[in-house]
Protein backbone atom coordinates (compact mmCIF):
# COMPACT_ATOMS: atom_id res chain seq x y z
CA UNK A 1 0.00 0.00 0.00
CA UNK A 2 1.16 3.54 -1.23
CA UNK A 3 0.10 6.65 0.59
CA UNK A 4 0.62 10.15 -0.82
CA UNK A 5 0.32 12.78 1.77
CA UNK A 6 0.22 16.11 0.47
CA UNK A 7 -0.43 19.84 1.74
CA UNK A 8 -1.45 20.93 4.54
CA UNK A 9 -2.59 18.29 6.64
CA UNK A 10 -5.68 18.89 9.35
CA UNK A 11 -7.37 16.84 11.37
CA UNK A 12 -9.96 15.39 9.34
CA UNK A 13 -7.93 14.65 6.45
CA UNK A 14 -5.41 12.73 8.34
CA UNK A 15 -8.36 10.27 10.25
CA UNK A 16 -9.98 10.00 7.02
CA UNK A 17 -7.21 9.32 4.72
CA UNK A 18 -5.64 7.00 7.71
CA UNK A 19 -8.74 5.36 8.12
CA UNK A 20 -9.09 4.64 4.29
CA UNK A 21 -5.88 2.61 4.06
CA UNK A 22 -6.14 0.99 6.80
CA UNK A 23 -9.56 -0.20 5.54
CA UNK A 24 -7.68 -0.93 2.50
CA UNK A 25 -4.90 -2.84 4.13
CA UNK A 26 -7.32 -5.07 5.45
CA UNK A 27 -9.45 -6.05 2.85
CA UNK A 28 -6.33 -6.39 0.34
CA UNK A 29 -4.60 -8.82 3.04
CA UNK A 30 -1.40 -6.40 2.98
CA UNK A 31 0.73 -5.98 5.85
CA UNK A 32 3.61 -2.79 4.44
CA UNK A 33 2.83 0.51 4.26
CA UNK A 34 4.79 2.93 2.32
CA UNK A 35 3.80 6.58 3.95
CA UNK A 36 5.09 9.55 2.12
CA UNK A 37 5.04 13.17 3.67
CA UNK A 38 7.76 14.67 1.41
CA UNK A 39 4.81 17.06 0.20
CA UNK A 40 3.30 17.86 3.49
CA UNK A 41 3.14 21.17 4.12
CA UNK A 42 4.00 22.07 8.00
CA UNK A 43 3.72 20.12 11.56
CA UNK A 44 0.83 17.56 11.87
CA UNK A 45 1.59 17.44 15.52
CA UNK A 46 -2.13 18.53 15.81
CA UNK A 47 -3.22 14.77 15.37
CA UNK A 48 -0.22 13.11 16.21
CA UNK A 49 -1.82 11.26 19.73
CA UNK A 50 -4.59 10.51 17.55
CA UNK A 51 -2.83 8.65 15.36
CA UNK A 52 -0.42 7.05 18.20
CA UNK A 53 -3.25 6.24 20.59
CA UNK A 54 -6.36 5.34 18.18
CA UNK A 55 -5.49 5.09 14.82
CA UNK A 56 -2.50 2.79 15.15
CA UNK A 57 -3.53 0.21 17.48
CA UNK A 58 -6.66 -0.15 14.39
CA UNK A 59 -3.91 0.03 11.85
CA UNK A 60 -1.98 -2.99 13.50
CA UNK A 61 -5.46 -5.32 13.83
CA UNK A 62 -5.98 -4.44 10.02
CA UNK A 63 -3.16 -6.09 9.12
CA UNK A 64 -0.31 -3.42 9.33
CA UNK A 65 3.14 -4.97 10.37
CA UNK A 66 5.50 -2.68 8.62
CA UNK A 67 5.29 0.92 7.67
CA UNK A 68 8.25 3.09 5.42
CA UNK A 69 7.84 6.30 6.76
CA UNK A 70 9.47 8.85 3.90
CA UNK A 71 9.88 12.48 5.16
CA UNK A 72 11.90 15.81 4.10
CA UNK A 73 15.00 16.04 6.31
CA UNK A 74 14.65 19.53 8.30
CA UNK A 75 10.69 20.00 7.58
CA UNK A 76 8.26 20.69 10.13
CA UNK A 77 6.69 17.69 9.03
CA UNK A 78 9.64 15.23 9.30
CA UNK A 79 9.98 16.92 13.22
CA UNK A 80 6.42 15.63 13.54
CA UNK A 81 7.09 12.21 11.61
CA UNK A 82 10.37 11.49 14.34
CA UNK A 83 8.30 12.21 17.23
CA UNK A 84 5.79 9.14 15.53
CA UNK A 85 8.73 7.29 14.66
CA UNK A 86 10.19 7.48 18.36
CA UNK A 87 6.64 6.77 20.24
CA UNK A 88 4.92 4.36 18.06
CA UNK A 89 4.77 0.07 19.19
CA UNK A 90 1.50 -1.19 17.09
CA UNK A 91 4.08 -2.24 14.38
CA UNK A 92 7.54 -1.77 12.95
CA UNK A 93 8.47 1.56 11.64
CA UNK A 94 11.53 3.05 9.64
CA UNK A 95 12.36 6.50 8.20
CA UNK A 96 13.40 7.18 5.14
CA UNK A 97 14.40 10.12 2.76
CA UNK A 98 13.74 8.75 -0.32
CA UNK A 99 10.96 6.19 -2.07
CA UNK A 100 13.64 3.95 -2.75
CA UNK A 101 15.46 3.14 0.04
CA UNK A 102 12.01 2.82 1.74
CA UNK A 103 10.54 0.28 -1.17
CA UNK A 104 13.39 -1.73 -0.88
CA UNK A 105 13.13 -2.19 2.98
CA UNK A 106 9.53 -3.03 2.70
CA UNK A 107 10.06 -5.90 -0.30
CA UNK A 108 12.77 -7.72 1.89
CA UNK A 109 9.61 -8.00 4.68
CA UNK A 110 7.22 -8.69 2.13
CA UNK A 111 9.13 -11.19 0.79
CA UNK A 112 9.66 -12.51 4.47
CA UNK A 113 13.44 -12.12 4.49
């Protein structure tokens, strides 16, 4: 699963969006997530214990074991992405700054290597 987050994130547009793939995740059986804020405009701090406290414990029963985090280095929104990176446990996480690196990770646990 490939999420595209772009612009200025609020509230609703990160439980919807979140809630979508996750949704998504399940019915399709998937269990990687590549999550791409390099187009985020600014912090997203506003929903951040949302998406710690509700949306990820949901995320992990719908199937979600590992989850490519891609962020600008230096943006407001890879500041918020670390502070996710460094709090979440619902399932494994790694940052990455480019779609690459962060595909490549997610095929070797895909694969199950």
């Amino acid at each position: 699963m490939h999420t595209d987050w772009v612009g200025y994130l609020t509230q609703d547009n990160i439980k919807s969006g979140a809630l979508a793939y996750a949704t998504t995740v399940r019915e399709a059986g998937f269990n990687c997530v590549l999550n791409d804020t390099r187009q985020v405009v600014g912090s997203w701090d506003h929903s951040l214990d949302w998406v710690l406290h509700e949306w990820a414990p949901q995320a992990a029963a719908a199937g979600i074991r590992f989850f490519a985090l891609i962020a600008t280095p230096e943006s407001f929104a890879e500041t918020t992405a670390s502070n996710f990176y460094s709090k979440i446990s619902a399932f494994e996480v790694k940052m990455f700054d480019n779609e690459n690196d962060a595909r490549n990770w997610l095929l070797r646990h895909s694969l199950g290597k």
